[in-house]
PDB file of N, CA and C in Angstrom:
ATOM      1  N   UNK A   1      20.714  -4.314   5.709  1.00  0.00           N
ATOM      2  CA  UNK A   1      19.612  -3.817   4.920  1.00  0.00           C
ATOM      3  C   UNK A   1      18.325  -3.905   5.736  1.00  0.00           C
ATOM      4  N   UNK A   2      17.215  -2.925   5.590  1.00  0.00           N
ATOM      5  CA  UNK A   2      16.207  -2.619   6.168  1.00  0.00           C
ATOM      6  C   UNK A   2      15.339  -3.532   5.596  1.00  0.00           C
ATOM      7  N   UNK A   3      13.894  -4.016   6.229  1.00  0.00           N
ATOM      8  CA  UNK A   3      13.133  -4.711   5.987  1.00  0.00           C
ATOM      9  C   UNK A   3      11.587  -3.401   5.742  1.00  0.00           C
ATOM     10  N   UNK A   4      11.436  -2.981   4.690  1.00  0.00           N
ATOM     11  CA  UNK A   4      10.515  -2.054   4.753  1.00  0.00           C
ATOM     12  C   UNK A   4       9.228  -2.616   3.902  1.00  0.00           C
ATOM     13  N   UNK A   5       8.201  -2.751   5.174  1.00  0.00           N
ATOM     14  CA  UNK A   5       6.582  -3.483   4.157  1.00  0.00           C
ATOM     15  C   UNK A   5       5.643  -2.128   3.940  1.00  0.00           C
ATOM     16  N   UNK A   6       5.584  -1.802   2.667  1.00  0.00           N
ATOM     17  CA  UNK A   6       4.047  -1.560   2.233  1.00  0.00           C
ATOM     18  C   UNK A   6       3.191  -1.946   2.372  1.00  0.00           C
ATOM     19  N   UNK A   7       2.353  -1.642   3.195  1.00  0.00           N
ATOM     20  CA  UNK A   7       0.661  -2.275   3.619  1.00  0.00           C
ATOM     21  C   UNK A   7      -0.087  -1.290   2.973  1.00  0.00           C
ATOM     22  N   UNK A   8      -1.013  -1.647   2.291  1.00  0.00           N
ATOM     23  CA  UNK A   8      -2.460  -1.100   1.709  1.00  0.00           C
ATOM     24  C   UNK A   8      -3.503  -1.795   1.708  1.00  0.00           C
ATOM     25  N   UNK A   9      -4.082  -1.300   2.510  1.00  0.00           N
ATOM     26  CA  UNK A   9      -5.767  -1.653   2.733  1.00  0.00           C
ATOM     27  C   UNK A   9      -6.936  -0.865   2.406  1.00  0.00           C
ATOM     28  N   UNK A  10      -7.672  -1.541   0.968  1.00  0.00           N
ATOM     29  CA  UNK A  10      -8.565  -0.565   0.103  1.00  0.00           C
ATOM     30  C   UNK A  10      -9.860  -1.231   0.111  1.00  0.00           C
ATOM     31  N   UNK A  11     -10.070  -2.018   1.251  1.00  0.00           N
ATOM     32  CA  UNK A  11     -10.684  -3.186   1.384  1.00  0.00           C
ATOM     33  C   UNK A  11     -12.101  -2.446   1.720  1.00  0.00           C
ATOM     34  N   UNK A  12     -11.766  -1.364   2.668  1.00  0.00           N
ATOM     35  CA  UNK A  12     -13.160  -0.788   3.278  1.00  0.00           C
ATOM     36  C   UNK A  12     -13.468   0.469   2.317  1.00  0.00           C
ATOM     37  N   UNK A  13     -14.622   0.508   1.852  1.00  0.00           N
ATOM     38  CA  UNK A  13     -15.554   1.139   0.703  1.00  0.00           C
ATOM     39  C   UNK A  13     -15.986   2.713   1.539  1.00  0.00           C
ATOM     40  N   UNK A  14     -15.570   2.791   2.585  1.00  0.00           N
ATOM     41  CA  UNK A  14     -15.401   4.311   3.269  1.00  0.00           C
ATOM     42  C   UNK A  14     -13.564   4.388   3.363  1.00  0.00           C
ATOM     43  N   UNK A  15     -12.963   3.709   4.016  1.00  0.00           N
ATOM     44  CA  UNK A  15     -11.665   4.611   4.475  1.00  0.00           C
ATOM     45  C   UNK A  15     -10.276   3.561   3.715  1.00  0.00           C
ATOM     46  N   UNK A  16      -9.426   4.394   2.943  1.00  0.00           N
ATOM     47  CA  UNK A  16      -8.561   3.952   2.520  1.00  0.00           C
ATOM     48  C   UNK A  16      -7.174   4.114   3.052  1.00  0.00           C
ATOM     49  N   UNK A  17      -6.197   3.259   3.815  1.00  0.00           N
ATOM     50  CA  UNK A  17      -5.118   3.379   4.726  1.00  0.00           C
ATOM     51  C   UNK A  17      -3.537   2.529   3.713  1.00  0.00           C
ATOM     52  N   UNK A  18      -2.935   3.219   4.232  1.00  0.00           N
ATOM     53  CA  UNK A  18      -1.628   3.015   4.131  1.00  0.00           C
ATOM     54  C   UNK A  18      -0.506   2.877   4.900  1.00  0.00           C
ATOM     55  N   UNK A  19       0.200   2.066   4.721  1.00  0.00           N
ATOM     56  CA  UNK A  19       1.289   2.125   6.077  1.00  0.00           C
ATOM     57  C   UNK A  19       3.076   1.368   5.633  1.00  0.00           C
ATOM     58  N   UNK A  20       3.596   1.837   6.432  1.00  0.00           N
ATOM     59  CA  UNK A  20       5.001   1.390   6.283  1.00  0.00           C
ATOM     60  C   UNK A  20       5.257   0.861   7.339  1.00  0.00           C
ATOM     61  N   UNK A  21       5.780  -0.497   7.385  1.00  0.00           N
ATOM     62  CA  UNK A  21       6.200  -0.935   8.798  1.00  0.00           C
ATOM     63  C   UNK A  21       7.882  -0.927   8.428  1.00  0.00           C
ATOM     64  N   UNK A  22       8.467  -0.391   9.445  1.00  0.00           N
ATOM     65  CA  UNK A  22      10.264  -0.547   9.894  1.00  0.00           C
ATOM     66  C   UNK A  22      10.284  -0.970  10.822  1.00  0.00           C
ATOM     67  N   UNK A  23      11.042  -2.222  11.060  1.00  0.00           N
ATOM     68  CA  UNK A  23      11.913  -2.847  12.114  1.00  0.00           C
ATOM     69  C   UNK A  23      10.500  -2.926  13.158  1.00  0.00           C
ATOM     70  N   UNK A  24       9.044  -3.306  13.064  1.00  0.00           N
ATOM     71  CA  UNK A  24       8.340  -3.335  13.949  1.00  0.00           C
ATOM     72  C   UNK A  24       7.689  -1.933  14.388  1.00  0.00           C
ATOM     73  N   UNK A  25       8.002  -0.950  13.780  1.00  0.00           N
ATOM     74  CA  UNK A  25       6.962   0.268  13.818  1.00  0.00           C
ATOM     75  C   UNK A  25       6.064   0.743  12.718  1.00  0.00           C
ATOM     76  N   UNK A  26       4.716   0.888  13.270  1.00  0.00           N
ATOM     77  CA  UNK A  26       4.553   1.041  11.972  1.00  0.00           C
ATOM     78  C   UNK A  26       3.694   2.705  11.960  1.00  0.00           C
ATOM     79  N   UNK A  27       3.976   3.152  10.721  1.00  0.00           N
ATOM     80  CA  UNK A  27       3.497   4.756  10.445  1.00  0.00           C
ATOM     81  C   UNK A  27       2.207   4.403   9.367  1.00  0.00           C
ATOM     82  N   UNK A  28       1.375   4.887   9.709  1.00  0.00           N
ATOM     83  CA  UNK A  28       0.079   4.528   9.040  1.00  0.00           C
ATOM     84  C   UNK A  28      -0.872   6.019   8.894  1.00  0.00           C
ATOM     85  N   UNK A  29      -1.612   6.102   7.690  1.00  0.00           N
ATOM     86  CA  UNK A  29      -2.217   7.272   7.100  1.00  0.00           C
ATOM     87  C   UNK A  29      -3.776   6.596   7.095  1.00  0.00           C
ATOM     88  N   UNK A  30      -4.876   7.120   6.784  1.00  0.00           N
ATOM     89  CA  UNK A  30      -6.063   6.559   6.767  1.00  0.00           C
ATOM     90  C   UNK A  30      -6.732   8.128   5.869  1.00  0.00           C
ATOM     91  N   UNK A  31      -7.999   7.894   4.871  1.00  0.00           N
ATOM     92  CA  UNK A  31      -8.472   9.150   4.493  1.00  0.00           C
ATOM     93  C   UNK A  31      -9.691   8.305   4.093  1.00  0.00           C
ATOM     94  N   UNK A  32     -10.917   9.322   4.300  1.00  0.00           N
ATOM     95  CA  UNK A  32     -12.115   8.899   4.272  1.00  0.00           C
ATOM     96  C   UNK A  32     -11.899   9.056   2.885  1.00  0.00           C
ATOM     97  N   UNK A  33     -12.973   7.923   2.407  1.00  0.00           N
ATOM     98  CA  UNK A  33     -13.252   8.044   0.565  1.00  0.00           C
ATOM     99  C   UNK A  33     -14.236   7.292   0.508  1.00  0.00           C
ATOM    100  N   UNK A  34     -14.760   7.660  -0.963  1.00  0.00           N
ATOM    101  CA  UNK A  34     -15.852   6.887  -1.387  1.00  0.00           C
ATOM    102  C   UNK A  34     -15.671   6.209  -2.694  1.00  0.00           C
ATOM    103  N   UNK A  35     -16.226   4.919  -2.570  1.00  0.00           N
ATOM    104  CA  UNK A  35     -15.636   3.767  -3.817  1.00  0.00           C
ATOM    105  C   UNK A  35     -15.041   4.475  -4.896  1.00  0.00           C
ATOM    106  N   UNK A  36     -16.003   5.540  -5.664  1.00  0.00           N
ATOM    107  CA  UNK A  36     -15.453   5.890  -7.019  1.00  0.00           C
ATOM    108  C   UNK A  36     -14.299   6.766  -7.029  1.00  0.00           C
ATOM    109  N   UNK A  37     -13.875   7.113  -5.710  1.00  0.00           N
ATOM    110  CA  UNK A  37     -12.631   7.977  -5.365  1.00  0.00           C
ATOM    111  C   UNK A  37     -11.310   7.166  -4.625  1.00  0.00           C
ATOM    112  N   UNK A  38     -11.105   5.933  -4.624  1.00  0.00           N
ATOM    113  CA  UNK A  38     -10.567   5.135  -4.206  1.00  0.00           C
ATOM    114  C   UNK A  38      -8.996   5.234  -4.410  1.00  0.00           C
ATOM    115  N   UNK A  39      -9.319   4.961  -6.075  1.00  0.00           N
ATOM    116  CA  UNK A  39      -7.875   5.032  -6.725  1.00  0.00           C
ATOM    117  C   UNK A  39      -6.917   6.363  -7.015  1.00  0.00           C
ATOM    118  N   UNK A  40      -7.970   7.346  -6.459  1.00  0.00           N
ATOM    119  CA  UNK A  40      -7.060   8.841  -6.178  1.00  0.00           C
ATOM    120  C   UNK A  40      -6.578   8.892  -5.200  1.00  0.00           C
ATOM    121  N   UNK A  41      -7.167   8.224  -4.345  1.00  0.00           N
ATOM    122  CA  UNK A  41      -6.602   8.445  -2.981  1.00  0.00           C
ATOM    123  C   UNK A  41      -5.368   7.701  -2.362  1.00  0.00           C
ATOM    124  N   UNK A  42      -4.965   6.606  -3.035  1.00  0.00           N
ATOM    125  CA  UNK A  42      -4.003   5.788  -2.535  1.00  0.00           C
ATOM    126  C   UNK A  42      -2.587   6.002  -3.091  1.00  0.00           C
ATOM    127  N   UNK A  43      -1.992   6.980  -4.295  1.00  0.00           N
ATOM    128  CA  UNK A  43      -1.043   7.414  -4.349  1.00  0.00           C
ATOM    129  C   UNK A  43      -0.593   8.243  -3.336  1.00  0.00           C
ATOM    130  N   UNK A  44      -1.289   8.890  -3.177  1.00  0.00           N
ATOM    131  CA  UNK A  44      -1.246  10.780  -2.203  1.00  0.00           C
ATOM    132  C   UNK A  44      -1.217  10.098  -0.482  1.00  0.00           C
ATOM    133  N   UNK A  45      -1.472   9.132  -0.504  1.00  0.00           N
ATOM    134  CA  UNK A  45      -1.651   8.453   0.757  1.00  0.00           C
ATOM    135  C   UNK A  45       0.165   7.869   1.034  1.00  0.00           C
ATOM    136  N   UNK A  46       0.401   7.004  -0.082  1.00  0.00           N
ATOM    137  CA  UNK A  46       1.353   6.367   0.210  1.00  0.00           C
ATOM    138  C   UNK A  46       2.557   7.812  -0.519  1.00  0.00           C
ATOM    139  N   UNK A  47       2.672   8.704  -0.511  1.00  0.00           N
ATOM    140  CA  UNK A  47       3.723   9.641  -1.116  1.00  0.00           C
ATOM    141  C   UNK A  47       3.569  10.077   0.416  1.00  0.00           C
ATOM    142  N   UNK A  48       2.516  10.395   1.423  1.00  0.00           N
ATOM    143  CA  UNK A  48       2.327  11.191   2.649  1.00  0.00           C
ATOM    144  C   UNK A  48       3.368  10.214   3.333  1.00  0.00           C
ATOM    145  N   UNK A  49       3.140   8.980   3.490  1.00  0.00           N
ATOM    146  CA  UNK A  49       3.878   8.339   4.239  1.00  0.00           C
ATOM    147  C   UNK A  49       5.238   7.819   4.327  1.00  0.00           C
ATOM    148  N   UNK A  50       5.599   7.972   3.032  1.00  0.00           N
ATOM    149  CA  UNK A  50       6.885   7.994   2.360  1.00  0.00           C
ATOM    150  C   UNK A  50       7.233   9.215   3.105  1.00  0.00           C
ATOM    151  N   UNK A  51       6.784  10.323   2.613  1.00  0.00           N
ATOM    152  CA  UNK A  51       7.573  11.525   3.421  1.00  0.00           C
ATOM    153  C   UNK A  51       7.768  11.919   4.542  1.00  0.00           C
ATOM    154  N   UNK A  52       6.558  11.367   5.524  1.00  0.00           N
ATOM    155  CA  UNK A  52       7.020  11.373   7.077  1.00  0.00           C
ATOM    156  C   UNK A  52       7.453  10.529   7.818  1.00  0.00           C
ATOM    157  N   UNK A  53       7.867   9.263   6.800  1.00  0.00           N
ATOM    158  CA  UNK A  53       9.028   8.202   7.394  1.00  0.00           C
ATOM    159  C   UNK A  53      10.818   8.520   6.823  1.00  0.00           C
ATOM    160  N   UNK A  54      10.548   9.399   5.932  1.00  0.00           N
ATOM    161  CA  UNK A  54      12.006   9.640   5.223  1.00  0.00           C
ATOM    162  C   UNK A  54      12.448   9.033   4.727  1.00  0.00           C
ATOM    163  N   UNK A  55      11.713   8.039   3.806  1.00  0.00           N
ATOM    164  CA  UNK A  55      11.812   6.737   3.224  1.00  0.00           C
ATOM    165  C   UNK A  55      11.986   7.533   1.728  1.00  0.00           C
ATOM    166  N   UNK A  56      12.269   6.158   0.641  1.00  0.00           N
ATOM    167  CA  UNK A  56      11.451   7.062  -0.940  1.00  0.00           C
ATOM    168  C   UNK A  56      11.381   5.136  -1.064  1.00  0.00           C
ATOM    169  N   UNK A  57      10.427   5.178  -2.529  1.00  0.00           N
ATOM    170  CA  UNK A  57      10.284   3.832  -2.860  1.00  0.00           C
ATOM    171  C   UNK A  57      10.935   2.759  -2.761  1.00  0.00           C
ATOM    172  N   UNK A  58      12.178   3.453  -3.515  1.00  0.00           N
ATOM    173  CA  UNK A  58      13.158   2.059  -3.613  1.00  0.00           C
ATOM    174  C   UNK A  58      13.846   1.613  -2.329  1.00  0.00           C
ATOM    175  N   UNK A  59      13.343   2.420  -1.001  1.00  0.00           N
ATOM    176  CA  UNK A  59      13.715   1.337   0.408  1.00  0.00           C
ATOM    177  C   UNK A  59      12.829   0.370   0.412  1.00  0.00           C
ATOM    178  N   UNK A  60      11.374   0.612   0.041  1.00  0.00           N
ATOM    179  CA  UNK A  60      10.471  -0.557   0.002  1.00  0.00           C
ATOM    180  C   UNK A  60      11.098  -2.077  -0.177  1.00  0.00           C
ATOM    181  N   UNK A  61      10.737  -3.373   0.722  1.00  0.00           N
ATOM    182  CA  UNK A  61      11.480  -4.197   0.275  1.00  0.00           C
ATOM    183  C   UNK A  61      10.425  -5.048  -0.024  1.00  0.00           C
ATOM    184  N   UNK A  62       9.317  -4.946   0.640  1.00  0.00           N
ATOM    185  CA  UNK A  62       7.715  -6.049   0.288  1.00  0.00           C
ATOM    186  C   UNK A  62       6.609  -4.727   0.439  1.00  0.00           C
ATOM    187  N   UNK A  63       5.414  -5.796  -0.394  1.00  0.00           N
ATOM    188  CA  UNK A  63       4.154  -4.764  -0.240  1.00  0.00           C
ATOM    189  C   UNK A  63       3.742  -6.150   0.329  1.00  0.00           C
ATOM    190  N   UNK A  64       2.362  -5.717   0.973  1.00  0.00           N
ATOM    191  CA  UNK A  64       1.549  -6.855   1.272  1.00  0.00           C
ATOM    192  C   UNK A  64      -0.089  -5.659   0.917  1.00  0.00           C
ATOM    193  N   UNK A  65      -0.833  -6.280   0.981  1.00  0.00           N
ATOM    194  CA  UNK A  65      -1.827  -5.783   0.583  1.00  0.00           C
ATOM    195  C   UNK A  65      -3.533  -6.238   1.567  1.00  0.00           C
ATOM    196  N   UNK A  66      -3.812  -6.120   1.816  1.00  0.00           N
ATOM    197  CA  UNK A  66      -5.119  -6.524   2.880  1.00  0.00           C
ATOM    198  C   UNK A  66      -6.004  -6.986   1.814  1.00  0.00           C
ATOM    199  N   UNK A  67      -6.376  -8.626   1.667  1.00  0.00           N
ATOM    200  CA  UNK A  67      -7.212  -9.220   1.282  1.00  0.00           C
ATOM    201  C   UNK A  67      -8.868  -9.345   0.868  1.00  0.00           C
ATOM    202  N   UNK A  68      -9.304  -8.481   2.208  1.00  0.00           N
ATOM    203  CA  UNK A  68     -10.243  -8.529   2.266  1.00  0.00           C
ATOM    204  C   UNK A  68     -10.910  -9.216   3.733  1.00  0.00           C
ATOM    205  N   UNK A  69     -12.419  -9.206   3.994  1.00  0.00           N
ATOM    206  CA  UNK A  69     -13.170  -9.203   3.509  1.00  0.00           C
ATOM    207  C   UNK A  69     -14.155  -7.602   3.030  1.00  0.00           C
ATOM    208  N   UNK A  70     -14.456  -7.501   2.480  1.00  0.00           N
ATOM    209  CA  UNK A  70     -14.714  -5.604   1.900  1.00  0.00           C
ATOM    210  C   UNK A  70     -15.184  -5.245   0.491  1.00  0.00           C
ATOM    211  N   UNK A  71     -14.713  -4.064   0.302  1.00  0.00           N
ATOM    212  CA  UNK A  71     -15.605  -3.656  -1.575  1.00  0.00           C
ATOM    213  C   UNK A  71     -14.713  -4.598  -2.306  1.00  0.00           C
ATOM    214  N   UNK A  72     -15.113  -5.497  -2.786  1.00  0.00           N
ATOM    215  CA  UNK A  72     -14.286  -5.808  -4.248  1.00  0.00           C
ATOM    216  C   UNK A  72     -13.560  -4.886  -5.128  1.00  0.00           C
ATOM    217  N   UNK A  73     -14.220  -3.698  -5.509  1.00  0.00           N
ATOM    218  CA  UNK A  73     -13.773  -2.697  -6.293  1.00  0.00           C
ATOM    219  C   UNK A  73     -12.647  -2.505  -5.652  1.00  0.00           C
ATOM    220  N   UNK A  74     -12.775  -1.667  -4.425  1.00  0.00           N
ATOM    221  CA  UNK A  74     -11.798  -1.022  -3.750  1.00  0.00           C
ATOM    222  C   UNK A  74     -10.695  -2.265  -3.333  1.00  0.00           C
ATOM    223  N   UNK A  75     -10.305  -3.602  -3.447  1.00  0.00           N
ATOM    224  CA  UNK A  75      -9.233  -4.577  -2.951  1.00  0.00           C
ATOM    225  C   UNK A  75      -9.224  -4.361  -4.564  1.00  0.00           C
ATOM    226  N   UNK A  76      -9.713  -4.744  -5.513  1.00  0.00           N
ATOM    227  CA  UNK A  76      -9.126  -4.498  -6.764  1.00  0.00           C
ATOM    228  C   UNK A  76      -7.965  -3.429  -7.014  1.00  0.00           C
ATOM    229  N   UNK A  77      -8.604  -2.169  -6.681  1.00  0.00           N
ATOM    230  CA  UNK A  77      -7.425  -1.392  -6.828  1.00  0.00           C
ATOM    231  C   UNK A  77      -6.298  -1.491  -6.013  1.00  0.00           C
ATOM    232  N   UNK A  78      -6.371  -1.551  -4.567  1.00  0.00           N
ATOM    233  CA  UNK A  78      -5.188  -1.805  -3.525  1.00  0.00           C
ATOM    234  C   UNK A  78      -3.884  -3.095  -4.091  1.00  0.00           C
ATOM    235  N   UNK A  79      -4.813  -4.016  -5.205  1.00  0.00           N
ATOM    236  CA  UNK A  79      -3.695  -4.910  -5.162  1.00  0.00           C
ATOM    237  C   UNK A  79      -3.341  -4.926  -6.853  1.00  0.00           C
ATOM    238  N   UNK A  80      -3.750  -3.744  -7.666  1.00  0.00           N
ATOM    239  CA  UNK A  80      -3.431  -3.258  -8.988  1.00  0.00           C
ATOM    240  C   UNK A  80      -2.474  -2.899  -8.674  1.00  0.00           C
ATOM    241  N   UNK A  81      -2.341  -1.346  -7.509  1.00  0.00           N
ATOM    242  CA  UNK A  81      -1.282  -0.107  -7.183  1.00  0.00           C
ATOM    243  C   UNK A  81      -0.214  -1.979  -6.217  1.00  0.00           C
ATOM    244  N   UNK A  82      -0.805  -2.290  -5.516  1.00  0.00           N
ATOM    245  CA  UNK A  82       0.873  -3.125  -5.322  1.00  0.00           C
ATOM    246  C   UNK A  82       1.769  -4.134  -6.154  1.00  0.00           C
ATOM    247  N   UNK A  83       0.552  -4.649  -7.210  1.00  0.00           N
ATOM    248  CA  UNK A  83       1.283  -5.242  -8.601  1.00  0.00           C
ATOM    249  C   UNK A  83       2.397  -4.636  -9.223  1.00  0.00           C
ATOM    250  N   UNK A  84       1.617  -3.178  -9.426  1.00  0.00           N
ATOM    251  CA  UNK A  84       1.934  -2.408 -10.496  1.00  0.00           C
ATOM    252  C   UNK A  84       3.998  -1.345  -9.610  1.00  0.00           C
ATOM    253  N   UNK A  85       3.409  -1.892  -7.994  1.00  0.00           N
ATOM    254  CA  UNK A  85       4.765  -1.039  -7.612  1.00  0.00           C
ATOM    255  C   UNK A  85       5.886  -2.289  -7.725  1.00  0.00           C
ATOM    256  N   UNK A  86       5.350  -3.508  -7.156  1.00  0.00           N
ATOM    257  CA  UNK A  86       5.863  -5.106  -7.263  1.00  0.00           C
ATOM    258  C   UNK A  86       6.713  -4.800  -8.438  1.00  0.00           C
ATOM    259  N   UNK A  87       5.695  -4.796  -9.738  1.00  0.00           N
ATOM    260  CA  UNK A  87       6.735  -4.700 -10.824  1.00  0.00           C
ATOM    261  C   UNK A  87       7.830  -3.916 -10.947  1.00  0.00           C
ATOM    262  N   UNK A  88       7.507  -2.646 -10.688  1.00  0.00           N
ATOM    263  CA  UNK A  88       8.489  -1.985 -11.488  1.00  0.00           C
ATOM    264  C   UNK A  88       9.622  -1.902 -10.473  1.00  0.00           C
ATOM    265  N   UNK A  89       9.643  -2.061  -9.078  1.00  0.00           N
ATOM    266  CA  UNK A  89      10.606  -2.450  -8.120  1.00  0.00           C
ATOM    267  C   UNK A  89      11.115  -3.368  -7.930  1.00  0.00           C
ATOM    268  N   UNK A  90      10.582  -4.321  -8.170  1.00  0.00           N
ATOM    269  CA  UNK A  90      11.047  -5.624  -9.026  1.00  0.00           C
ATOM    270  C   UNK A  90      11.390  -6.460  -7.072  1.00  0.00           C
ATOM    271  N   UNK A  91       9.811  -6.414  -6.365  1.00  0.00           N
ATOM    272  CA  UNK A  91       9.931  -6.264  -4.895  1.00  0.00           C
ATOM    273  C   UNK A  91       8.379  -7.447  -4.712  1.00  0.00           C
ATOM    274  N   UNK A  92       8.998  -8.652  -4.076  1.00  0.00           N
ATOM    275  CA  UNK A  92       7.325  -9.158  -3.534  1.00  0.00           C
ATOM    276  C   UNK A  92       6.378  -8.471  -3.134  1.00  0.00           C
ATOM    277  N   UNK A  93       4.941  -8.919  -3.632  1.00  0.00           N
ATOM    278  CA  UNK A  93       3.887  -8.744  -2.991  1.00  0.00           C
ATOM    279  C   UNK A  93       3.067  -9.517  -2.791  1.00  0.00           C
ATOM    280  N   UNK A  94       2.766  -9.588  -1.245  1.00  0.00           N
ATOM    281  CA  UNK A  94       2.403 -10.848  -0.316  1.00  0.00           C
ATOM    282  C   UNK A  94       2.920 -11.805  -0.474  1.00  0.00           C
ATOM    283  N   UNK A  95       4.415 -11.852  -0.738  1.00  0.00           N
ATOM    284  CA  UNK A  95       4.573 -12.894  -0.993  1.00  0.00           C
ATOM    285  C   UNK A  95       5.472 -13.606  -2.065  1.00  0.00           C
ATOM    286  N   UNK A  96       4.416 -13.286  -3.171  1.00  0.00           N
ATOM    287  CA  UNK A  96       4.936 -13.429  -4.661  1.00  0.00           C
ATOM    288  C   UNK A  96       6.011 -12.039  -5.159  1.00  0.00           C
ATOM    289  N   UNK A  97       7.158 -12.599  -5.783  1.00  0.00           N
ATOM    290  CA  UNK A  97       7.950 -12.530  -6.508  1.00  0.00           C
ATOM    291  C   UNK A  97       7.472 -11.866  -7.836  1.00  0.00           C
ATOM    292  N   UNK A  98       8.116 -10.679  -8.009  1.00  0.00           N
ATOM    293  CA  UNK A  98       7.121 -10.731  -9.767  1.00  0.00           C
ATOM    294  C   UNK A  98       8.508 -10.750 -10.627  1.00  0.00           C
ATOM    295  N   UNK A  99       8.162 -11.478 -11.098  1.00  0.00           N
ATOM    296  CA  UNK A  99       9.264 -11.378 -12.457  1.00  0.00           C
ATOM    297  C   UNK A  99       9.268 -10.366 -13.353  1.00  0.00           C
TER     298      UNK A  99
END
């Protein structure tokens, strides 16, 4: 079985990035945005990268999420969208286990 991490970093209040690391490579997307456009941008980001790795969700095996330091707003959302995939994949993020 593959080890596939979701990285999202929504940390910076201009550019919102996404990435998949496999086996030590990693494929990464970046799109300029502005705070109040944040949370549009990070589906369409991570569906881009899904599709030019040939991946679909359920290879995902962890998210990790970039902490910070950056917009509050914008790490708010980055670690809503990896809660919210955590859950329903039923897949750590950073770490934690979600039940």
């Amino acid at each position: 079985m593959k080890n596939v991490t979701l990285y999202i970093d929504t940390s910076n209040s201009k550019k919102t990035m996404v990435a998949i690391i496999l086996d030590g490579k990693r494929e990464e997307f970046t799109a300029d945005t502005q705070p109040e456009t944040k949370s549009q941008t990070v589906i369409p980001l991570l569906e881009r990268v899904l599709k030019e790795t040939h991946l679909k969700l359920k290879d995902i095996t962890h998210i990790e999420v970039h902490p910070g330091p950056g917009s509050f707003t914008g790490t708010r959302v980055g670690v809503s969208v990896a809660n919210a995939l955590g859950w329903v994949l039923k897949i750590p993020v950073n770490g934690q286990k979600i039940a």
